[in-house]
Protein backbone atom coordinates (compact mmCIF):
# COMPACT_ATOMS: atom_id res chain seq x y z
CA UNK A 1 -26.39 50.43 77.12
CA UNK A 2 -26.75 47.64 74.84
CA UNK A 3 -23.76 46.36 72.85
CA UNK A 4 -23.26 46.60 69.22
CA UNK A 5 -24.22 44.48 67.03
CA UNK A 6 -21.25 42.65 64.75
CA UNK A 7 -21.46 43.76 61.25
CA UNK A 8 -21.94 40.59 59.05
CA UNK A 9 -19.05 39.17 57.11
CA UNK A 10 -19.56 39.99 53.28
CA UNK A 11 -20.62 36.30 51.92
CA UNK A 12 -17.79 34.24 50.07
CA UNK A 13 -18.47 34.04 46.36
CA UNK A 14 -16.73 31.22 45.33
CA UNK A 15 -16.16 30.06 41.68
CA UNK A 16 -16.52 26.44 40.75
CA UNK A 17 -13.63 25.69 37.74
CA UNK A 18 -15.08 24.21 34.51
CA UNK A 19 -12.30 22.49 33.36
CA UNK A 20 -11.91 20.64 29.51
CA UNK A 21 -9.77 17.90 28.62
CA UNK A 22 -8.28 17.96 25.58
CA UNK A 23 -7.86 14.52 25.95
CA UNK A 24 -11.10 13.16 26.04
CA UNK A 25 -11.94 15.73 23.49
CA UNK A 26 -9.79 14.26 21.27
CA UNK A 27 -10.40 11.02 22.41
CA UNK A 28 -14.03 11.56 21.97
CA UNK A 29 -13.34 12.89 18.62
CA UNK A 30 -11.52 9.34 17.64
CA UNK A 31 -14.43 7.63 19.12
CA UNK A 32 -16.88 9.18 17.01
CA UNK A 33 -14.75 8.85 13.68
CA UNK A 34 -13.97 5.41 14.23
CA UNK A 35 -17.83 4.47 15.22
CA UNK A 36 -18.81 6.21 11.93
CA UNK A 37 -16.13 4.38 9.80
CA UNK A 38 -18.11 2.14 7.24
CA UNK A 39 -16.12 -0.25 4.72
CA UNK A 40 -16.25 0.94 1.07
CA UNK A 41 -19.95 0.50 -0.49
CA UNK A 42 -19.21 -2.86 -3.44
CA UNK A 43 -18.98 -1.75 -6.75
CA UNK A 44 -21.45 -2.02 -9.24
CA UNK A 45 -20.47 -4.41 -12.15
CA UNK A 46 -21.26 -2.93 -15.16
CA UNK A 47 -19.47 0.33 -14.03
CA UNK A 48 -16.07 -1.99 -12.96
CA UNK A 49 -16.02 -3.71 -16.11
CA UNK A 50 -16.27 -0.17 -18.50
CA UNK A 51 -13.56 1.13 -16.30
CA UNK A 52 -11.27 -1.76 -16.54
CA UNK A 53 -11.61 -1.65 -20.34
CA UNK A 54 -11.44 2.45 -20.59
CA UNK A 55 -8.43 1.99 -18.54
CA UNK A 56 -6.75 -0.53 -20.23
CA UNK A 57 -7.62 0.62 -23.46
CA UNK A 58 -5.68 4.39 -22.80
CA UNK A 59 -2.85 2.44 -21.22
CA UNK A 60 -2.60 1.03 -24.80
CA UNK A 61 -3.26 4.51 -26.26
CA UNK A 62 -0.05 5.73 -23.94
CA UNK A 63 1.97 2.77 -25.14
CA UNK A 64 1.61 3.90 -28.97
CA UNK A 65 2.38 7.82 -27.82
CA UNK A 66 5.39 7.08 -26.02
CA UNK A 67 6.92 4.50 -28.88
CA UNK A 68 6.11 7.46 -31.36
CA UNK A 69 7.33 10.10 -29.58
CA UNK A 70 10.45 8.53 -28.60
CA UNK A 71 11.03 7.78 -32.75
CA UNK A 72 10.53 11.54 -33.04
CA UNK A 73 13.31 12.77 -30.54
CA UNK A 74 10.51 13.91 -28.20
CA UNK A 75 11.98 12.38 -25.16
CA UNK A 76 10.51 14.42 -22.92
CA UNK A 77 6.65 13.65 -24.10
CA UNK A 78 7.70 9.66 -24.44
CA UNK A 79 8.91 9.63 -20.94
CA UNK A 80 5.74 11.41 -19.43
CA UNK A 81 3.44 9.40 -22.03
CA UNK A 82 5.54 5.89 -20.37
CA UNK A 83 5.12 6.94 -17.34
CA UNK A 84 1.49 7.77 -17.68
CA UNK A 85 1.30 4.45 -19.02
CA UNK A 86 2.40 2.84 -15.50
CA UNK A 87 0.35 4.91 -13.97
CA UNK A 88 -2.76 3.75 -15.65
CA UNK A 89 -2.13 -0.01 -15.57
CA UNK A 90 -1.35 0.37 -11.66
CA UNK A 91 -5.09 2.39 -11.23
CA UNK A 92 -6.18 -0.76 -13.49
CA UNK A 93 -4.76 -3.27 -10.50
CA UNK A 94 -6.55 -1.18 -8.39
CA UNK A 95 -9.78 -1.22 -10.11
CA UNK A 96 -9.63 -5.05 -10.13
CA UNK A 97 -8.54 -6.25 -6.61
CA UNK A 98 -9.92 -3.20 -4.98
CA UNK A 99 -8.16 -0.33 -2.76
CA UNK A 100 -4.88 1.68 -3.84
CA UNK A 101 -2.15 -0.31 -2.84
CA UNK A 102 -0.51 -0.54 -6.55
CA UNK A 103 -1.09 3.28 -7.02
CA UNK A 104 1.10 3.93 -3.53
CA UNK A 105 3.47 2.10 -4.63
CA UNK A 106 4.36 3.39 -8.19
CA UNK A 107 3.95 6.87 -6.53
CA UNK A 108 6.76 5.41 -3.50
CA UNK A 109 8.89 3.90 -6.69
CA UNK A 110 8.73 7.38 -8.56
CA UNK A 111 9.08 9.89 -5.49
CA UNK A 112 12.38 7.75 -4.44
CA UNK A 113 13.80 8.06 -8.02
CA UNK A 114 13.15 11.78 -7.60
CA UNK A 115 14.84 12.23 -4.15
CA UNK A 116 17.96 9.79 -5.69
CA UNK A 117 18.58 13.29 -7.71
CA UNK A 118 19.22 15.02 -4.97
CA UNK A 119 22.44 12.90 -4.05
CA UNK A 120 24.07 14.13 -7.33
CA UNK A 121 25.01 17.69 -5.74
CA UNK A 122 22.71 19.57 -8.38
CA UNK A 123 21.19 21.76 -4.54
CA UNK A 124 25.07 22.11 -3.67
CA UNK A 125 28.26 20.28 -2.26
CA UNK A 126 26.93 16.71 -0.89
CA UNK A 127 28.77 16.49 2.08
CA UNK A 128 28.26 14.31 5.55
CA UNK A 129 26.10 17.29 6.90
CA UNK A 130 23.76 17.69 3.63
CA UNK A 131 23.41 13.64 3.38
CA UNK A 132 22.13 13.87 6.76
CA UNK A 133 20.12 16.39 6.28
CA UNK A 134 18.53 15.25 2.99
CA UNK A 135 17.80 11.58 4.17
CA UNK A 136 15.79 13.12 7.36
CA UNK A 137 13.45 15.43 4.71
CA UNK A 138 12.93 12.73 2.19
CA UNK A 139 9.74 10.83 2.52
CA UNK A 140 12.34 7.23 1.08
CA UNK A 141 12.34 5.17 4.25
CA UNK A 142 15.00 3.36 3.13
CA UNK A 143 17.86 5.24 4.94
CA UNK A 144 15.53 6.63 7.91
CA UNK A 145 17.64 5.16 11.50
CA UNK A 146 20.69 4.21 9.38
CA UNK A 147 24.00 5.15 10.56
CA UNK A 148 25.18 7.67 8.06
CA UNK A 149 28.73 8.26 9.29
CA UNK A 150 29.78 6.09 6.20
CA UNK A 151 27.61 6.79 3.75
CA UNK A 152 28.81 8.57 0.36
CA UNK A 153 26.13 10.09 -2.14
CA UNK A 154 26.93 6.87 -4.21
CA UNK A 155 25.33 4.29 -1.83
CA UNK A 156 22.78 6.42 -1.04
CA UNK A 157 21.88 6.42 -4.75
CA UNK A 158 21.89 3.07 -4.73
CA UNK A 159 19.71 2.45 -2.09
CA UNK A 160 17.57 4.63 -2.96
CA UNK A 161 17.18 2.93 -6.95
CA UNK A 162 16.73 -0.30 -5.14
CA UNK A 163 13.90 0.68 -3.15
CA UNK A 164 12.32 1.91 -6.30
CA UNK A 165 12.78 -1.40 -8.15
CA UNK A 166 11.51 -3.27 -5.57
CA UNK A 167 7.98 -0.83 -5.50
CA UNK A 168 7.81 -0.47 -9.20
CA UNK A 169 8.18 -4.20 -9.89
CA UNK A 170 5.74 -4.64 -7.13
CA UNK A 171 3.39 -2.18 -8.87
CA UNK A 172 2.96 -3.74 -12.33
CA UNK A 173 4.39 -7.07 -12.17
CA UNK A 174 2.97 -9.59 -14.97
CA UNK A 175 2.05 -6.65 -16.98
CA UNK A 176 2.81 -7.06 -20.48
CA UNK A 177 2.43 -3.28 -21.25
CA UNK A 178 3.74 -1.97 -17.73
CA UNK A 179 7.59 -4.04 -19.21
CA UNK A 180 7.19 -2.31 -22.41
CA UNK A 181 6.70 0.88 -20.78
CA UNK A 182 10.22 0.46 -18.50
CA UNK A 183 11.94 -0.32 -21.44
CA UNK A 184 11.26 3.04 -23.14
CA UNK A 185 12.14 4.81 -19.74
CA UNK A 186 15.50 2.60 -20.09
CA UNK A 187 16.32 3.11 -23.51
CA UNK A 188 15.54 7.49 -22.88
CA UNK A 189 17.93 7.43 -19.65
CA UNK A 190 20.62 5.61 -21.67
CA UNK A 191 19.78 8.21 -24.23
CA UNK A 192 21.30 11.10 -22.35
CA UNK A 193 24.51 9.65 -21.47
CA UNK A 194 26.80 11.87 -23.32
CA UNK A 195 30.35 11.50 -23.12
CA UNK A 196 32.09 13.06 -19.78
CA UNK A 197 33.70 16.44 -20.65
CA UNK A 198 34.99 17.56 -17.51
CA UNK A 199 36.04 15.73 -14.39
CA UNK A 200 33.65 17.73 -12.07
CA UNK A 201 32.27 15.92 -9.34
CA UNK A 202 28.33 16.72 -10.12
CA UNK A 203 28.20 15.64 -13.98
CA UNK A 204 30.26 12.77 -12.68
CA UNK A 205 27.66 11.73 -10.13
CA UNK A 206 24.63 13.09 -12.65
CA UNK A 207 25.87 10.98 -15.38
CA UNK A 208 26.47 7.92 -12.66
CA UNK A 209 22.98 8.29 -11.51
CA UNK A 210 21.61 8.31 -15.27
CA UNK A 211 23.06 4.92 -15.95
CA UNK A 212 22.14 3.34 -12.67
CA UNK A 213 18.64 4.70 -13.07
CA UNK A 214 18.88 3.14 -16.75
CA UNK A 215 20.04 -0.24 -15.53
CA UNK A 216 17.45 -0.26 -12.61
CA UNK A 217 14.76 0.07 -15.07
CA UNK A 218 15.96 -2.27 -17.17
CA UNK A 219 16.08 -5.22 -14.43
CA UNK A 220 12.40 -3.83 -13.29
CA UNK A 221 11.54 -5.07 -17.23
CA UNK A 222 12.54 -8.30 -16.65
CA UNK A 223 11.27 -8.72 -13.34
CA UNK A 224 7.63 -7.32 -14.83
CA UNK A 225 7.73 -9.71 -18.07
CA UNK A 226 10.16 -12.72 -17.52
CA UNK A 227 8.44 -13.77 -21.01
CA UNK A 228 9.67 -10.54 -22.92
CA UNK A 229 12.88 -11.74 -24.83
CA UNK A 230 13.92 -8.48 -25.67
CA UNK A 231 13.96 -6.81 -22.38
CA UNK A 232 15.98 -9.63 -21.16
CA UNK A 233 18.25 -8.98 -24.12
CA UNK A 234 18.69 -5.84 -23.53
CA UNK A 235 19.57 -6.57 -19.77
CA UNK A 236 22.31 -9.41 -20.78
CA UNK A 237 23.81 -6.85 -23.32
CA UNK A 238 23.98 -4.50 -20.52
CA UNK A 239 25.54 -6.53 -17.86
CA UNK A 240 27.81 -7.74 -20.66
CA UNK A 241 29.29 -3.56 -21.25
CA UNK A 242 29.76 -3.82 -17.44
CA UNK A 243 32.69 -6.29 -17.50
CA UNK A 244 29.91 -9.59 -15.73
CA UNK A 245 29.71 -11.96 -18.64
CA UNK A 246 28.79 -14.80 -16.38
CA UNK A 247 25.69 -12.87 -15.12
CA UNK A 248 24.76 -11.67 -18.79
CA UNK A 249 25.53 -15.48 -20.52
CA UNK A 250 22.57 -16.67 -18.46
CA UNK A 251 20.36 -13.89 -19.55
CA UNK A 252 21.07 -13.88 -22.73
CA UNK A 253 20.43 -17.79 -23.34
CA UNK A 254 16.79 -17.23 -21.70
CA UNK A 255 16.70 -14.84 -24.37
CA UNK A 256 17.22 -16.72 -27.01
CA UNK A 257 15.13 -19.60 -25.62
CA UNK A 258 12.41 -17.74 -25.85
CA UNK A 259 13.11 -15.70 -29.38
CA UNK A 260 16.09 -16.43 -30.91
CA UNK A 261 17.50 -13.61 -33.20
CA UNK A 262 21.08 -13.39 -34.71
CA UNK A 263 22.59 -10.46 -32.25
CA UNK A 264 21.14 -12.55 -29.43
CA UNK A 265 23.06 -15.17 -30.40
CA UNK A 266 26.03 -13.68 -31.18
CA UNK A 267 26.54 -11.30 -27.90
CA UNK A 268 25.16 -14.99 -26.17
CA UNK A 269 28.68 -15.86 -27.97
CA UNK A 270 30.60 -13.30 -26.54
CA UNK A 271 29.87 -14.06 -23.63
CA UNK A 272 30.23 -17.25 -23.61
CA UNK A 273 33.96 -16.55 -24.88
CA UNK A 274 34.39 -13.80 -22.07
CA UNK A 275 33.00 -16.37 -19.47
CA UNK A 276 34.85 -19.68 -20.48
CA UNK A 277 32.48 -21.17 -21.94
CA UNK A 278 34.10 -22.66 -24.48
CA UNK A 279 31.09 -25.31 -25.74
CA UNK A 280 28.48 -23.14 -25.63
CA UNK A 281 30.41 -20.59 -27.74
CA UNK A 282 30.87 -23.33 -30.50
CA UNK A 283 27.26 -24.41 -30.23
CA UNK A 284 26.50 -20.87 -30.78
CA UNK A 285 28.18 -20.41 -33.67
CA UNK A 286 27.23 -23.72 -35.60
CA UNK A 287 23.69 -21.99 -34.80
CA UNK A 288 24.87 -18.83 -36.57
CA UNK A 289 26.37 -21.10 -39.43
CA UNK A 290 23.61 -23.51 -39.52
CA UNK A 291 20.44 -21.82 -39.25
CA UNK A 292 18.79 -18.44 -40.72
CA UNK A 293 18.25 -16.42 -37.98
CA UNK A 294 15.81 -13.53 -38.21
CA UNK A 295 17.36 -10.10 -37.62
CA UNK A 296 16.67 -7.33 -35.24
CA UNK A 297 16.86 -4.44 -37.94
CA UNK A 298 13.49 -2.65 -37.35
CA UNK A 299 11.08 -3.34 -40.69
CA UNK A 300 7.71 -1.87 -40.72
CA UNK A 301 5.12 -1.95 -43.35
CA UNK A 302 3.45 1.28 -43.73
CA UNK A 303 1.10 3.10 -45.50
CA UNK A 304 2.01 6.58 -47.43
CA UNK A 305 0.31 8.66 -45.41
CA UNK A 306 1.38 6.84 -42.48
CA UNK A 307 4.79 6.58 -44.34
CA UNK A 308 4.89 10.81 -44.78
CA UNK A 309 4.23 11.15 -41.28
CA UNK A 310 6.86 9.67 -39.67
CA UNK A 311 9.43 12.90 -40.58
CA UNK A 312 12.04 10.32 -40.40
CA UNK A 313 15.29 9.73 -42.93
CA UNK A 314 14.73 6.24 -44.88
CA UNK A 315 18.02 4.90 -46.31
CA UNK A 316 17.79 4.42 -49.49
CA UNK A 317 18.48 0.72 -50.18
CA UNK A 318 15.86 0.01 -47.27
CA UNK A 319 12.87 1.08 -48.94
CA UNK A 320 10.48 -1.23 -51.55
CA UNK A 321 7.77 0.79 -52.50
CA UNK A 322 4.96 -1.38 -53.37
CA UNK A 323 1.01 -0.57 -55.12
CA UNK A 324 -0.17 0.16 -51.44
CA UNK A 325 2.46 -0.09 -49.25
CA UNK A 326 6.12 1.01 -48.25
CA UNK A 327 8.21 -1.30 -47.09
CA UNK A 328 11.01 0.71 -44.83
CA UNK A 329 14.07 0.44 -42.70
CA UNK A 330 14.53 3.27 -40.23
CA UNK A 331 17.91 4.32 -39.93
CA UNK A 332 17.77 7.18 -36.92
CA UNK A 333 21.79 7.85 -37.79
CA UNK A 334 22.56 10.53 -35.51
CA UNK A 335 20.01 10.71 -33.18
CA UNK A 336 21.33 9.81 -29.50
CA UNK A 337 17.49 7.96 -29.50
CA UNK A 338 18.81 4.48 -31.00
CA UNK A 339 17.81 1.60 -28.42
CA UNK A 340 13.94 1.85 -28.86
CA UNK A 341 13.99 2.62 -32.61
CA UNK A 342 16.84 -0.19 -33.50
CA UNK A 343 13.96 -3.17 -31.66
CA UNK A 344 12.15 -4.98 -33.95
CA UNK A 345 8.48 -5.51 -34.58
CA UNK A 346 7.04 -9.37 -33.76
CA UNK A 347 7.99 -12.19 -36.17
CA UNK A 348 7.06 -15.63 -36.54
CA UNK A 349 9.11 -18.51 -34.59
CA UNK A 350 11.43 -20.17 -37.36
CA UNK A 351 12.86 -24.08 -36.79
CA UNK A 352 14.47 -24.83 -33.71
CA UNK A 353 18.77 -25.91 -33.56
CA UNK A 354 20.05 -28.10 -30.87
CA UNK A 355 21.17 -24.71 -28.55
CA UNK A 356 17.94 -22.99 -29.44
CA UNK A 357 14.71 -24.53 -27.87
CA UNK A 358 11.29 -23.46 -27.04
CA UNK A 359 10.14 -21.63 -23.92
CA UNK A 360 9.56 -23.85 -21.62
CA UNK A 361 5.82 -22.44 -20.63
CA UNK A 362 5.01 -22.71 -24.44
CA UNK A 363 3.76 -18.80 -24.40
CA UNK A 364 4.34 -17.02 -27.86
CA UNK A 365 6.81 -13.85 -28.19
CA UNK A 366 4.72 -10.54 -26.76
CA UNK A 367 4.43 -8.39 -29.47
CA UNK A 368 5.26 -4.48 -29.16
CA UNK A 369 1.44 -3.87 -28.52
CA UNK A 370 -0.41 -6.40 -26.89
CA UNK A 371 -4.29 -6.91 -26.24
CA UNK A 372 -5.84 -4.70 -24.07
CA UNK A 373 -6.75 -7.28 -22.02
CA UNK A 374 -5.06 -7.41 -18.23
CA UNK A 375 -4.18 -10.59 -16.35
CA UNK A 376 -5.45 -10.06 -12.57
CA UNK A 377 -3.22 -8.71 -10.53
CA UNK A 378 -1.11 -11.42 -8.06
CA UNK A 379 -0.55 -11.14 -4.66
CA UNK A 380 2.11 -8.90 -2.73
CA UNK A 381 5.24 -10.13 -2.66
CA UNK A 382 8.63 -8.21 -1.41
CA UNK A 383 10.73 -10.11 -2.79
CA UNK A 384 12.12 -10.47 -6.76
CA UNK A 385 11.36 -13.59 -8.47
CA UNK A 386 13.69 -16.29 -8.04
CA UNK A 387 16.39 -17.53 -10.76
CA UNK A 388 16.80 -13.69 -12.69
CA UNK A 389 19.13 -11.73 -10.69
CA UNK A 390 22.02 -12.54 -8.27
């Protein structure tokens, strides 16, 4: 007998793993985007230079919309027709030094005025949980690995305001038009300061928030146009309601170093008086003695049709009507809109006194529209100019 042959073992099938990184996909990926990345093709000149004067020429256009409509009441068109305005003269920065680094940072300056809101309890109680909670959702890095165990909604405000200042000035710095433009936002948040009815804790932080917002545009105006008289006026008369005469003296003489008027001089007086400064008081009034000083009363020579569209009350006594002209005096009465309307129009420099001297870099007043012309945009800087602010 012969003996069996052993079946045969079934043959092992055996799989070989195809396994993917996701790494190296990924990495592969970054590889191939970042070999394919090619700078930005140069621009062609004749395109750049009808931009930059379409651009700067509807910034102007925006300008004249938001002075109108703030006239009018419309506060809500003049602050989207000023902001619009910022908006265009930071795409014009853009347009000349290339990329969109002035763009960002209006839209960081405006999204961190936005979130401030949100400290004012208008979402609900603002308590050490929902401060928490709303500085971790906010894109504002300016509170991002803070300690917030002592922060109140009244810091955070102003932290947040000061981040904007700092962005917005950074934006449209040197911009004649871009400090006109953060006036009007100024003059429209000081509009809607009503008087405090109640003692509840939301209006009170609303209404806080309203007047920091309209201060922190106001020092952005000065910081944008050192040159503008009026915005730092307006700043100095400020600072002077808010009890720091020493602060607002020094504004208020640049002021009238560069454009004297007779309410410039005589809040510079005030607070001179409220400071201590006793000779520069009395040198300010021998200057309101001595010297006809222009006023600040807004005259404007119009047209009649121009004149019929304004829908405005004219006192009386203001108006000289003339063959072809009006000569008018707007009196807004008792519309909350008074800053904007009550600034006057450009005037001539008239003789100099011993307190009142030229600017020292020689540059004439900016008048309320200016040429739509755009000086090139400087360098980044972080930090305010030196010798405004504290």
């Amino acid at each position: 007998m012969t003996a069996p042959v052993p079946a045969e073992e079934a043959p092992k099938i055996t799989r070989r793993r195809q396994t993917f990184s996701s790494d190296s996909a990924t990495a592969s990926l970054g590889k191939t985007a970042s070999s394919t990345s090619r700078p930005m093709p140069a621009s062609d000149p004749i395109n750049h230079h009808a931009r930059t004067a379409e651009l700067a020429q509807s910034a102007v256009s925006q300008l004249r919309s938001a002075h109108f409509a703030a006239r009018r009441g419309a506060l809500h068109t003049a602050k989207e027709s000023a902001t619009q305005t910022l908006r265009i003269i930071a795409s014009l920065r853009d347009s000349q030094t290339g990329g969109n680094l002035h763009t960002s940072q209006l839209n960081e300056a405006i999204t961190a005025i936005r979130e401030s809101t949100d400290f004012t309890g208008r979402y609900g109680p603002v308590d050490q949980a929902a401060l928490n909670r709303l500085v971790e959702v906010h894109e504002t890095p300016t509170l991002h690995g803070v300690n917030t165990s002592l922060l109140t909604a009244e810091r955070a405000i102003e932290a947040y305001l000061n981040y904007a200042r700092q962005r917005w000035v950074e934006a449209t710095v040197g911009g004649p038009l871009a400090a006109e433009a953060t006036m009007i936002l100024a003059d429209l948040e000081s509009a809607t300061l009503t008087p405090q009815s109640n003692s509840d804790l939301t209006e009170s932080r609303s209404r806080l928030h309203a007047s920091e917002l309209a201060l922190m545009y106001r020092r952005a105006a000065v910081e944008i146009g050192p040159d503008n008289p009026q915005a730092t006026a307006e700043l100095g008369r400020n600072l002077l309601s808010r009890s720091m005469p020493a602060i607002a003296k020094e504004l208020l003489l640049l002021s009238v170093q560069q454009k004297p008027t007779r309410q410039s001089v005589e809040d510079l007086m005030r607070a001179a008086n409220e400071s201590g400064d006793a000779n520069l008081a009395a040198e300010c009034q021998q200057q309101l003695a001595s010297t006809n000083l222009p006023s600040e009363l807004p005259v404007q020579l119009m047209s009649p049709s121009q004149f019929a569209k304004t829908h405005q009350q004219f006192a009386g006594s203001g108006q000289h009507i003339a063959s072809s002209q009006h000569t008018t005096q707007q009196q807004p009465a008792s519309h909350p809109y008074t800053q904007t309307a009550s600034r006057p129009m450009p005037r001539n420099s008239i003789n100099q006194g011993q307190l009142i001297v030229p600017a020292q870099n020689g540059r004439s007043p900016q008048s309320r529209i200016v040429d739509p012309s755009m000086p090139a945009a400087p360098s980044r800087s972080t930090t305010p100019r030196g010798g405004l602010f504290w």
